[in-house]
Protein backbone atom coordinates (compact mmCIF):
# COMPACT_ATOMS: atom_id res chain seq x y z
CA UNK A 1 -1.27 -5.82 20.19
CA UNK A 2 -0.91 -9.43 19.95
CA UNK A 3 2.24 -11.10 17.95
CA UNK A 4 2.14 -14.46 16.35
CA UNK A 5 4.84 -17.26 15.49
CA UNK A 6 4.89 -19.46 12.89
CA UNK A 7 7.34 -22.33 13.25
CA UNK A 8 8.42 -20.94 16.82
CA UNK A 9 10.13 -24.10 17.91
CA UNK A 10 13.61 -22.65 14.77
CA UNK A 11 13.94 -20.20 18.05
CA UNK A 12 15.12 -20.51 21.13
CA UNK A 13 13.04 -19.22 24.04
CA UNK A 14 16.08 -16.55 24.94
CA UNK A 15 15.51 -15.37 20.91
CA UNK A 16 11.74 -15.43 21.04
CA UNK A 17 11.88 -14.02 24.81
CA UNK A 18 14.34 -10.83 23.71
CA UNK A 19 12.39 -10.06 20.12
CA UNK A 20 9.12 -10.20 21.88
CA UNK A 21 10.42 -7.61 24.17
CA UNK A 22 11.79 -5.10 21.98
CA UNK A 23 8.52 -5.42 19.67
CA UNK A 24 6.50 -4.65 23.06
CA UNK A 25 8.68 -1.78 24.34
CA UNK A 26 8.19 -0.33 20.64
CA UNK A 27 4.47 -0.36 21.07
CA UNK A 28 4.31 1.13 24.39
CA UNK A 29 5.52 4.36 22.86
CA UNK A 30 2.26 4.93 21.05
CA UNK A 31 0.27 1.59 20.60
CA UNK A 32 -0.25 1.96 17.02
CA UNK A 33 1.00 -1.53 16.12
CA UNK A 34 -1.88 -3.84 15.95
CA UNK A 35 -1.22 -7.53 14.70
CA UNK A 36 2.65 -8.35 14.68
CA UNK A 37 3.23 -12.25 13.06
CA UNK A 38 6.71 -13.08 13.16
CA UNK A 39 7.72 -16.71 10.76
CA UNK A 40 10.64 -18.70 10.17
CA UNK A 41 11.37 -21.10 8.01
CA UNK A 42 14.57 -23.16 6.20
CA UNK A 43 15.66 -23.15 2.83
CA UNK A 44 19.07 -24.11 1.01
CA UNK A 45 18.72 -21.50 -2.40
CA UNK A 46 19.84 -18.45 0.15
CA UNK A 47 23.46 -17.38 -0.01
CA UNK A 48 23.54 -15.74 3.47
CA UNK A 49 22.08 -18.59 5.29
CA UNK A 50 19.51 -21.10 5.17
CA UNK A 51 17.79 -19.52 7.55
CA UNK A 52 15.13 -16.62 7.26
CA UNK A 53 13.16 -14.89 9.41
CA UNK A 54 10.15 -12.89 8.56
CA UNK A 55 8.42 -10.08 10.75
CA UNK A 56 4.88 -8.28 9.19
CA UNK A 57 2.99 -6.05 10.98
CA UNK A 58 -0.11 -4.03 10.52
CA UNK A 59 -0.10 -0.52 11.64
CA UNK A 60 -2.92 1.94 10.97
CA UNK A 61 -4.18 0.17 7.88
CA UNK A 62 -0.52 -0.30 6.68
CA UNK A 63 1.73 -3.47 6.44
CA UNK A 64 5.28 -3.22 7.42
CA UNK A 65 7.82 -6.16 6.60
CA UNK A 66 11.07 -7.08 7.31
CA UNK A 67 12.71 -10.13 6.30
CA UNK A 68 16.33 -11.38 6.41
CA UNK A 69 18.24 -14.67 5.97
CA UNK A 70 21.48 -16.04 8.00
CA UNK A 71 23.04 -19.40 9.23
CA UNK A 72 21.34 -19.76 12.45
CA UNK A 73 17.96 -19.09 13.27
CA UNK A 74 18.79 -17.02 15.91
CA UNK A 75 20.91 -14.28 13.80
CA UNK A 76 18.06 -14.46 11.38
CA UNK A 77 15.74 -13.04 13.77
CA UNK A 78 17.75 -10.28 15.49
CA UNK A 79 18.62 -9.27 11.85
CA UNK A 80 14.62 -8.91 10.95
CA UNK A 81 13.89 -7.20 14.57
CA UNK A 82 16.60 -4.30 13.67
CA UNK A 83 15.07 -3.79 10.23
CA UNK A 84 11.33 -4.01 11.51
CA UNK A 85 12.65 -1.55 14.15
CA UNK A 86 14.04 0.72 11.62
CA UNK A 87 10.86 0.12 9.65
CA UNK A 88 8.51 0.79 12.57
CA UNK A 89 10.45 4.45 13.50
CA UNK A 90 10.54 5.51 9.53
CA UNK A 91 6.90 4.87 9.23
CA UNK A 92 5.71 6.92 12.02
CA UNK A 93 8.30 9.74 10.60
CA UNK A 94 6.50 10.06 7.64
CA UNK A 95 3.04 9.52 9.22
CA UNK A 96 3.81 12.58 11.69
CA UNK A 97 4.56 14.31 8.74
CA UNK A 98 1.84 14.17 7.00
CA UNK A 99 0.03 15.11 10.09
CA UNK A 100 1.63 18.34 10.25
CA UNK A 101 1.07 19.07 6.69
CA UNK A 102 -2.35 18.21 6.83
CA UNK A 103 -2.88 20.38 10.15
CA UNK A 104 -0.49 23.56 8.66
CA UNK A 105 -3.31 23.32 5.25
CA UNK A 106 -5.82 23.78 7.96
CA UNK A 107 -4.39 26.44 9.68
CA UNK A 108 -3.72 28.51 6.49
């Protein structure tokens, strides 16, 4: 897995350090995260912040985003690395699954 930033320098190295350990630990569970880009850029139309950060990933021919918005960069970021962690676990619910439907069909 390799992860990307766009317009790194809106982080601090602590920020980028932290989210790209908790997206690495994630993938270590079962490696099916392939291509993780994480973006930030500034804005003044947002009401909770000027600040968003954006987190896309492809997984097993499926894109997974999370985005959020706050006043520092920082806070933008660990608000997007929750979601995409929330994203990340709710995906491979339903993936496993369908697995187990697909392999009960096959049973029957």
């Amino acid at each position: 897995m390799q992860i990307h930033w766009f317009n790194p320098t809106h982080f601090s190295e602590e920020d980028r350090r932290r989210a790209e350990e908790r997206i690495l630990a994630l993938d270590r569970e079962r490696g099916d995260l392939t291509d993780v880009r994480i973006a930030s850029h500034t804005s003044g139309h947002h009401r909770s912040g000027d600040c968003e950060a954006r987190i896309s990933c492809l997984a097993r021919r499926n894109e997974l985003v999370a985005a959020r918005s706050a006043a520092t960069p920082g806070a933008a970021l660990a608000d997007a690395l929750d979601v995409f962690l929330r994203e990340v676990r709710r995906w491979r619910e339903r993936r496993g699954a369908q697995m187990r439907r697909r392999l009960s069909q096959v049973g029957t």
